[in-house]
N, C-alpha and C. Protein backbone atom coordinates (compact mmCIF):
# COMPACT_ATOMS: atom_id res chain seq x y z
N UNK A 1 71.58 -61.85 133.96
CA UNK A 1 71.59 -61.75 135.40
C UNK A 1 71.23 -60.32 135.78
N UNK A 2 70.62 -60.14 136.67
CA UNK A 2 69.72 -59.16 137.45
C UNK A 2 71.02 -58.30 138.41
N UNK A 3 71.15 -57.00 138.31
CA UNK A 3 72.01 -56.41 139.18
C UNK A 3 71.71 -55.16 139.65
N UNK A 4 71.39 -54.42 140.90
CA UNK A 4 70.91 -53.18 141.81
C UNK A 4 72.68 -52.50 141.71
N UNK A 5 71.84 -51.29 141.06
CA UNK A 5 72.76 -50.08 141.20
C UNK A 5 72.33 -49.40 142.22
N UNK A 6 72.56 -49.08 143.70
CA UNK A 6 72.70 -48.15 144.69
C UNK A 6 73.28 -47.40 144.67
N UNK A 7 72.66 -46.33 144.18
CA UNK A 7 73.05 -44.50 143.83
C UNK A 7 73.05 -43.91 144.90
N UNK A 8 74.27 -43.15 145.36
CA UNK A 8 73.53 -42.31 146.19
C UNK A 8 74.53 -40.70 145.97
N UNK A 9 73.76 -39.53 145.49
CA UNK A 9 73.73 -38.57 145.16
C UNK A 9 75.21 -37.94 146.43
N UNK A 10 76.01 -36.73 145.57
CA UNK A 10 76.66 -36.24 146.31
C UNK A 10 75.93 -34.83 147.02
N UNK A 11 76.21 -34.58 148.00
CA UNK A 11 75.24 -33.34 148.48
C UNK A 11 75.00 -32.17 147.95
N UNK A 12 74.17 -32.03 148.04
CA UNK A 12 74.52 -30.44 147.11
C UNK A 12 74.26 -31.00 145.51
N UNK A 13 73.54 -31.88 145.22
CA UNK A 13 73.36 -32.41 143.87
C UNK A 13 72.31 -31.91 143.36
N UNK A 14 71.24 -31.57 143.82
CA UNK A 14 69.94 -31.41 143.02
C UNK A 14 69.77 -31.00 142.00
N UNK A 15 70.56 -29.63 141.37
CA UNK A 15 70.29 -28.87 140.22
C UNK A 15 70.99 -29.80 139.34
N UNK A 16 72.72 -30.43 139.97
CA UNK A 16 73.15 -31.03 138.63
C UNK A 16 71.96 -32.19 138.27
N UNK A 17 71.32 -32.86 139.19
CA UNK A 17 70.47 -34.31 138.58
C UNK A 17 68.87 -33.82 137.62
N UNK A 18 68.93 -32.60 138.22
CA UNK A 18 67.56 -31.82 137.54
C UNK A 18 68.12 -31.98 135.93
N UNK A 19 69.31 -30.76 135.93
CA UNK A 19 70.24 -30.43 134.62
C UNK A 19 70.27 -31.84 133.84
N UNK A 20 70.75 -32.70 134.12
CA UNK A 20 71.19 -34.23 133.63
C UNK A 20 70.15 -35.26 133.45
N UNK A 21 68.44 -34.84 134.15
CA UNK A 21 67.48 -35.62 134.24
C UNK A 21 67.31 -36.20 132.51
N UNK A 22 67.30 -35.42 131.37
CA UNK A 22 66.39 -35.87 130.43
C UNK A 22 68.01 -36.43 129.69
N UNK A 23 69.01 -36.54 129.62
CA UNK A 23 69.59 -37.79 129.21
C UNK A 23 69.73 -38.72 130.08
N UNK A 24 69.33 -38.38 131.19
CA UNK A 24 69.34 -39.46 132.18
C UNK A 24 68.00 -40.82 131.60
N UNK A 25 67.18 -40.06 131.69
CA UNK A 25 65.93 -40.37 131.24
C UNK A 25 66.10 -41.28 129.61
N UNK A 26 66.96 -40.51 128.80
CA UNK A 26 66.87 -41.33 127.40
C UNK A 26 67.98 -42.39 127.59
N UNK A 27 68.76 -42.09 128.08
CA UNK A 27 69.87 -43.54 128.49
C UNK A 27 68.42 -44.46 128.55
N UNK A 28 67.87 -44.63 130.13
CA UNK A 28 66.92 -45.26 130.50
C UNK A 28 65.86 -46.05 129.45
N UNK A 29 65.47 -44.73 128.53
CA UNK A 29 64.79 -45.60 127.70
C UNK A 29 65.05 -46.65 126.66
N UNK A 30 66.59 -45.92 126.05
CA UNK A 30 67.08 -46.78 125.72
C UNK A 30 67.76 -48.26 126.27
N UNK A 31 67.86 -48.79 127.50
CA UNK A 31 67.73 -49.97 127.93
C UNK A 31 66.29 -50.45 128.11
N UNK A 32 65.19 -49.70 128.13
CA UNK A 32 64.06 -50.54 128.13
C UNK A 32 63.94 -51.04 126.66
N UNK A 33 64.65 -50.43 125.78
CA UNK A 33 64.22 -50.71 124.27
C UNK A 33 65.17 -51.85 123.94
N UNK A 34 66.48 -52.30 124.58
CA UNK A 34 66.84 -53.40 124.51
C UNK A 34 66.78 -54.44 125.40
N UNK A 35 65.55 -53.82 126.54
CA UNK A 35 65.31 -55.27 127.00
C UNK A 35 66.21 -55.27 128.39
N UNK A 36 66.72 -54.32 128.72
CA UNK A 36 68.12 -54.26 129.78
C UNK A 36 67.79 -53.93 131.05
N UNK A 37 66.57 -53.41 131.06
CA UNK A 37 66.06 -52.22 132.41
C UNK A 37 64.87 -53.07 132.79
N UNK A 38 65.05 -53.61 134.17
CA UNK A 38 64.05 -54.08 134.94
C UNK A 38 63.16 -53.01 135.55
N UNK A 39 63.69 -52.27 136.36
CA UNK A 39 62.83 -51.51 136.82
C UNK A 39 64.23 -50.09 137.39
N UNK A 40 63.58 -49.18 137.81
CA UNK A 40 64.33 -47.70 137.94
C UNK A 40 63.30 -46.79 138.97
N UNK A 41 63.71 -45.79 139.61
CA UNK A 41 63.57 -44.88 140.29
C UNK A 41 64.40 -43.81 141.41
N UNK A 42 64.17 -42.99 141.90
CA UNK A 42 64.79 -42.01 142.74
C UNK A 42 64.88 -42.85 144.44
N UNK A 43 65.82 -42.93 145.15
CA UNK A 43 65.58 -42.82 146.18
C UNK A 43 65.25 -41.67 146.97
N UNK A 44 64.19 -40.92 147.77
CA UNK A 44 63.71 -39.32 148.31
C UNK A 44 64.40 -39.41 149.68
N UNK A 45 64.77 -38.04 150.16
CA UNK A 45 65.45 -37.81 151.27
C UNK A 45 63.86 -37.25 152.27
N UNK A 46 64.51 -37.03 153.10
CA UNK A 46 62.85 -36.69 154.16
C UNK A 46 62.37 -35.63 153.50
N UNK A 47 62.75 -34.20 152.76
CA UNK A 47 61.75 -33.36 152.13
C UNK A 47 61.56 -34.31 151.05
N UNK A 48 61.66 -35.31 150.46
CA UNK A 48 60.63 -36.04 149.40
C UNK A 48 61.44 -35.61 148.25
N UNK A 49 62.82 -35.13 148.22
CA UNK A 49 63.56 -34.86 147.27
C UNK A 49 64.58 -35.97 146.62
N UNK A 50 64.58 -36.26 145.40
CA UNK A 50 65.81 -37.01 144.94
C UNK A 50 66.97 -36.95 145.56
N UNK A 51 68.09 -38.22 146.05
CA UNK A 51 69.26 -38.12 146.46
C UNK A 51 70.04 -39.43 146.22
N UNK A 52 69.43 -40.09 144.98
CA UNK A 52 70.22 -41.02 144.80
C UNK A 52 69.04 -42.19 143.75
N UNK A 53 69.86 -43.04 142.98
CA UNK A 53 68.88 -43.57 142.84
C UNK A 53 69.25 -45.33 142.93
N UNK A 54 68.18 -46.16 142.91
CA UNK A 54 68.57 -47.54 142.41
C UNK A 54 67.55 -48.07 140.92
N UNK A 55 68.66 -48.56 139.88
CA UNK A 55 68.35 -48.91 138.91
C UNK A 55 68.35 -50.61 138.86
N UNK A 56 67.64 -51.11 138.42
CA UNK A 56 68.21 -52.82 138.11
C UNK A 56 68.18 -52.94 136.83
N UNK A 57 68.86 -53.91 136.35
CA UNK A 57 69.75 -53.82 134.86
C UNK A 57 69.85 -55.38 134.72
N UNK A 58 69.69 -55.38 133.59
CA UNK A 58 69.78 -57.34 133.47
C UNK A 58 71.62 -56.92 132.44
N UNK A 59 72.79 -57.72 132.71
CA UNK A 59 74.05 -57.84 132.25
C UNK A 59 74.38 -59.18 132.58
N UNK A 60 74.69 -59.41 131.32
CA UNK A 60 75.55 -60.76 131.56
C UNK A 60 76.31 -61.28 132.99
N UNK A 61 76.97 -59.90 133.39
CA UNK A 61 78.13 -60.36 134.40
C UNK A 61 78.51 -58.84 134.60
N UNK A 62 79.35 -59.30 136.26
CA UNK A 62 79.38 -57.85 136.93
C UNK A 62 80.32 -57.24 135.67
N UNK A 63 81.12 -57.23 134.83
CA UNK A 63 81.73 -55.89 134.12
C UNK A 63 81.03 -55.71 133.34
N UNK A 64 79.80 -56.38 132.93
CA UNK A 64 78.67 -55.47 131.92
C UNK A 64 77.88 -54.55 132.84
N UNK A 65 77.27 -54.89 133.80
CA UNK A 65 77.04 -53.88 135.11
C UNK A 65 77.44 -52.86 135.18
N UNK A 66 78.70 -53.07 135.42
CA UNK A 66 79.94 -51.65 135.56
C UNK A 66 79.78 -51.03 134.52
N UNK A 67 80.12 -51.66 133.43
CA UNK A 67 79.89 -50.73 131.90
C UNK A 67 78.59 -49.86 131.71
N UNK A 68 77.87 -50.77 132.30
CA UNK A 68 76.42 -49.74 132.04
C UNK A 68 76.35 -48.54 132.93
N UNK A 69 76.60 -49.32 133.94
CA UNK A 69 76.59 -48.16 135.57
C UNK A 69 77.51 -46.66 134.69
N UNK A 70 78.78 -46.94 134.60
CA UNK A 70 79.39 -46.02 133.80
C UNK A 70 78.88 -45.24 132.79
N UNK A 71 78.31 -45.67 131.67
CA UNK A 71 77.13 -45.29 131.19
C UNK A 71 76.32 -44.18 131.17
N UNK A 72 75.83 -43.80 132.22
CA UNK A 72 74.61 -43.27 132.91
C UNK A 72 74.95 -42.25 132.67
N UNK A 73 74.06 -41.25 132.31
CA UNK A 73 74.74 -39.56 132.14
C UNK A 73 74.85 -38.98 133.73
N UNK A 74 74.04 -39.34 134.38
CA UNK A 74 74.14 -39.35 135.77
C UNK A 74 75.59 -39.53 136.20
N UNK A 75 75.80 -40.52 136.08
CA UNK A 75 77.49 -41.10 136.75
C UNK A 75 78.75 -39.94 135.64
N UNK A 76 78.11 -40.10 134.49
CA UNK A 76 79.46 -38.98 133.86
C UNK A 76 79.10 -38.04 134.10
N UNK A 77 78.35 -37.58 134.54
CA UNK A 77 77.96 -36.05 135.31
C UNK A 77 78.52 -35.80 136.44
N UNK A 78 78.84 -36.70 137.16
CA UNK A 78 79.64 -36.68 138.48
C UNK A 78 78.49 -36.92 139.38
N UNK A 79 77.48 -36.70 139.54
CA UNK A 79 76.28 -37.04 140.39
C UNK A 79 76.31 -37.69 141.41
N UNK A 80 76.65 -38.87 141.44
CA UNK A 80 76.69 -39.89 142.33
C UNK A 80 78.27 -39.99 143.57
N UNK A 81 77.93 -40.13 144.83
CA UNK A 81 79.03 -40.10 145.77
C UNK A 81 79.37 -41.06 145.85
N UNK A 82 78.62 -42.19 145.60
CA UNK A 82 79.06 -43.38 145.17
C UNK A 82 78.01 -44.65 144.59
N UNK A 83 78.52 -45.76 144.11
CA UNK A 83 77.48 -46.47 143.57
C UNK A 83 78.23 -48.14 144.11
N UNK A 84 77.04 -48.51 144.33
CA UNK A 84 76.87 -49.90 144.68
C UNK A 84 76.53 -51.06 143.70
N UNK A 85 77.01 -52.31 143.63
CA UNK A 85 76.47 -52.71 142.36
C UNK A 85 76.62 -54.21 143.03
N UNK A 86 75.18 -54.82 142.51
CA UNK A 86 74.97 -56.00 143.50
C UNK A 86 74.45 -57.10 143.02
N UNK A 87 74.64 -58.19 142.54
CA UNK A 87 74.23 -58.95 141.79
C UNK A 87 72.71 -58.99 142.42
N UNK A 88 71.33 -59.53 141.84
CA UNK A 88 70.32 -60.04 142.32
C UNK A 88 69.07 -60.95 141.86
N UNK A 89 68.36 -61.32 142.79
CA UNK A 89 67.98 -62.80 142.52
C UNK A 89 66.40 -62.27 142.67
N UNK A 90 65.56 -61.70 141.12
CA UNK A 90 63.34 -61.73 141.49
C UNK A 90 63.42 -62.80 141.88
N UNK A 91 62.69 -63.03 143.13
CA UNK A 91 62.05 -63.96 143.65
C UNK A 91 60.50 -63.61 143.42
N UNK A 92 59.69 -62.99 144.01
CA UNK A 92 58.47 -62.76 144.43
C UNK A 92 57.73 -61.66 142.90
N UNK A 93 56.66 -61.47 142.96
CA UNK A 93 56.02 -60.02 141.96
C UNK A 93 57.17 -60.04 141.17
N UNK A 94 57.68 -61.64 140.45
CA UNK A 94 58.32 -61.11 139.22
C UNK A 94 57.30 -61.00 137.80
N UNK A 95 57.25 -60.20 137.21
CA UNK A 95 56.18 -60.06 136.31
C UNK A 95 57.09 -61.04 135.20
N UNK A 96 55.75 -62.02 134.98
CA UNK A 96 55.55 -63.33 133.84
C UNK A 96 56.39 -62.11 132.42
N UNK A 97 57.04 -63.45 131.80
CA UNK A 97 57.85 -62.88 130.42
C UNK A 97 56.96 -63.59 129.67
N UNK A 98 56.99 -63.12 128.29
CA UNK A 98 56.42 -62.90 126.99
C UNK A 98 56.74 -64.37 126.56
C-alpha cells in the first residue's frame, strides 16, 4: 500500500537539511533498491528554497509507514515540524510494473 509523507520543515531549517541531505539521500536510495520508494522530492517555499518534503513509500500498513517515516535521517535530525502520513490510492500516470 502506497502512503504520502507530508514534511514540513521547522523554520530556520535549511543548513540542518543541507547538513543531513546526503544520508538523507542514501536512506532514499536505499528504498529504491528494495522496491519501497515511489517517488520523492522537496516541497520550495516562494524563494524556491526547500521547506519540507513529501515522500511516497509503498508499506504494508500504516506502522510500517511510521517505521520508515522514523527512519529518515531527516526526521532523526529533528528537521521536520511535523509529518503527515496518509494512506494513498495511483490512480492516473501510474507507470506500468515489470
Amino acid at each position: 500500500m502506497l502512503f504520502a509523507l507530508i514534511c514540513k520543515d521547522k523554520p530556520g531549517s535549511l543548513q540542518l537539511r543541507a547538513d543531513t541531505r546526503p544520508a538523507h539521500a542514501a536512506f532514499l536510495e536505499g528504498l529504491i533498491s528494495e522496491g519501497r520508494l515511489a517517488f520523492a522530492g522537496p516541497f520550495l517555499d516562494a524563494d524556491g528554497k526547500p521547506d519540507g518534503s513529501l515522500v511516497m513509500i509503498d508499506a504494508p500498513d500504516m506502522a510500517g509507514a511510521k517505521a520508515l517515516a522514523a527512519a529518515d535521517p531527516y526526521a532523526k535530525a529533528g528537521l521536520f515540524e511535523r509529518v503527515e502520513i496518509r494512506a494513498w490510492n495511483w490512480v492516473f500516470q501510474k507507470p506500468a510494473t515489470e
